[in-house]
C-alpha atoms as a PDB file:
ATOM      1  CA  UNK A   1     -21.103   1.737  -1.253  1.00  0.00           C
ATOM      2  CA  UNK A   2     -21.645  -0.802  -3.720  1.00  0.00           C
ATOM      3  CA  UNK A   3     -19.364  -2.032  -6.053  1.00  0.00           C
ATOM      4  CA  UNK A   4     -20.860  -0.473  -9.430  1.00  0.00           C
ATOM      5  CA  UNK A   5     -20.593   2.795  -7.993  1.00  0.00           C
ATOM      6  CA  UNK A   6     -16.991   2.217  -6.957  1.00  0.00           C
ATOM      7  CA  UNK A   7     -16.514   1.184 -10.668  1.00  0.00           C
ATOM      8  CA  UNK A   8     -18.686   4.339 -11.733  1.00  0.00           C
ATOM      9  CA  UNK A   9     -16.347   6.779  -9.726  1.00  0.00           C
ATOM     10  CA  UNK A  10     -13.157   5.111 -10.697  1.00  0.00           C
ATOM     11  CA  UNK A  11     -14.425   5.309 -14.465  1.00  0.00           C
ATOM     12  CA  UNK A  12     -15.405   8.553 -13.833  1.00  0.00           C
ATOM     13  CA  UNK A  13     -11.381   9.562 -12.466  1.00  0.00           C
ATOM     14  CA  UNK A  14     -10.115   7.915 -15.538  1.00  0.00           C
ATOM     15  CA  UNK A  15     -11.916   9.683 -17.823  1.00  0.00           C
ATOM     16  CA  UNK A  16     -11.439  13.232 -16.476  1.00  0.00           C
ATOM     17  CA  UNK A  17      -7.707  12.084 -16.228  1.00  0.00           C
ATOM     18  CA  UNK A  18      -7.631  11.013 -20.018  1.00  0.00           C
ATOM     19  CA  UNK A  19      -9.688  13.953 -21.213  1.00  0.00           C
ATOM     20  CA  UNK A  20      -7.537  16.629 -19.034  1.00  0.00           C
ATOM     21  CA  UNK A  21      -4.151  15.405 -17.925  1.00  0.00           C
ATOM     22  CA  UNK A  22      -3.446  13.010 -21.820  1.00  0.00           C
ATOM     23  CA  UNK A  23      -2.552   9.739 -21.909  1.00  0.00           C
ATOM     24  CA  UNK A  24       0.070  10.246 -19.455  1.00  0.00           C
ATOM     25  CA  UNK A  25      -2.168  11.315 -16.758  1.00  0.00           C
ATOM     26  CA  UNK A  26      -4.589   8.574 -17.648  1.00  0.00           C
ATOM     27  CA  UNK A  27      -1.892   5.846 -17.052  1.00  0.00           C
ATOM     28  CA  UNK A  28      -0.637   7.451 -14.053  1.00  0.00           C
ATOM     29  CA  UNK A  29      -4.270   7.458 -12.519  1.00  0.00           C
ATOM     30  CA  UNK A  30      -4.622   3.722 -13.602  1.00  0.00           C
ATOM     31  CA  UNK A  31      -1.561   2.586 -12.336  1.00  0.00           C
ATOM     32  CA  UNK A  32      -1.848   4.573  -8.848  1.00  0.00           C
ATOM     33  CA  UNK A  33      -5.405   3.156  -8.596  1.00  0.00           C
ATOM     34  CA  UNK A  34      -4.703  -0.616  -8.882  1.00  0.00           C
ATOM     35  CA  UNK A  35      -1.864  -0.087  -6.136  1.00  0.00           C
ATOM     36  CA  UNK A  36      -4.477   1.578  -4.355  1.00  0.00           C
ATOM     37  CA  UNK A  37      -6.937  -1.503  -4.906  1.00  0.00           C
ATOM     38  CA  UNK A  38      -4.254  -4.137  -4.006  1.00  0.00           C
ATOM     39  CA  UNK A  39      -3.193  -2.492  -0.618  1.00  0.00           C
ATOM     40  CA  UNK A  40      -7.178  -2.349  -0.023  1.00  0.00           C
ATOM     41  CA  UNK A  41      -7.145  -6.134  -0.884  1.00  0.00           C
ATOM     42  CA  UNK A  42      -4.299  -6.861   1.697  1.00  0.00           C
ATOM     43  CA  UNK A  43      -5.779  -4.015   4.458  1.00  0.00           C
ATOM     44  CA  UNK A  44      -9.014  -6.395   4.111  1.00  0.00           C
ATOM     45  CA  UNK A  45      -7.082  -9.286   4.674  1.00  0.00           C
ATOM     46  CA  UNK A  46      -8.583 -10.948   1.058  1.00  0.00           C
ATOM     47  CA  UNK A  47      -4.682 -11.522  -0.066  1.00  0.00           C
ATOM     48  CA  UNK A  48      -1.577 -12.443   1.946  1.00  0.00           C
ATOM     49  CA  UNK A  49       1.833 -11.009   1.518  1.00  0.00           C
ATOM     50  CA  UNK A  50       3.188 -13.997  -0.204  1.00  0.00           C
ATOM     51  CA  UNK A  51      -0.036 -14.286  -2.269  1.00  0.00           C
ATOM     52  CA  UNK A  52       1.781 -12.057  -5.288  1.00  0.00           C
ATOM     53  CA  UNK A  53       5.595 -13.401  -4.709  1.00  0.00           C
ATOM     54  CA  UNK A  54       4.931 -17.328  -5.680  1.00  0.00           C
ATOM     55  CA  UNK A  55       4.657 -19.005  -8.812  1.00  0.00           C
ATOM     56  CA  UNK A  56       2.107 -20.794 -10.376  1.00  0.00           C
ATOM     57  CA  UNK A  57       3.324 -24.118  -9.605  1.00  0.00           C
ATOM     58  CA  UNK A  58       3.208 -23.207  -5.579  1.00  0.00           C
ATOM     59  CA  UNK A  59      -0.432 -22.357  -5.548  1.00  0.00           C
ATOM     60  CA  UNK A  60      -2.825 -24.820  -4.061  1.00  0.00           C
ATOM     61  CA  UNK A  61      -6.537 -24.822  -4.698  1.00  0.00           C
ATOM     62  CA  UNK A  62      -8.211 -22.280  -2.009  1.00  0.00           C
ATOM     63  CA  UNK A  63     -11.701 -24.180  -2.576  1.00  0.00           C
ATOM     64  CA  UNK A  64     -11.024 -26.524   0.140  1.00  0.00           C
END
């Protein structure tokens, strides 16, 4: 599935949550949906565990 559609669908969620559920439900569906995109990340193996726990000053350039 490409990524536009993923964005389409997602969009799509949002929207019916906003226009049904409020504001509330709208947040709720964002909020649950980019914990839902961060475990993907980590399931894929694109982020590491400590990747979200250091600060700026301990990242190192990834580019090589």
């Amino acid at each position: 599935m490409s990524m536009a559609m993923v964005g389409m669908i997602a969009g799509m969620a949002l929207g019916f949550a906003g226009y049904f559920g409020g504001f509330g439900a709208f947040l709720l569906v964002a909020a649950l949906g980019a914990v839902g995109f961060v475990a993907g990340r980590f399931l894929e193996g694109d982020l590491q565990p400590g990747d979200l726990f250091r600060s700026r000053g301990d990242r190192r350039d990834r580019r090589g």
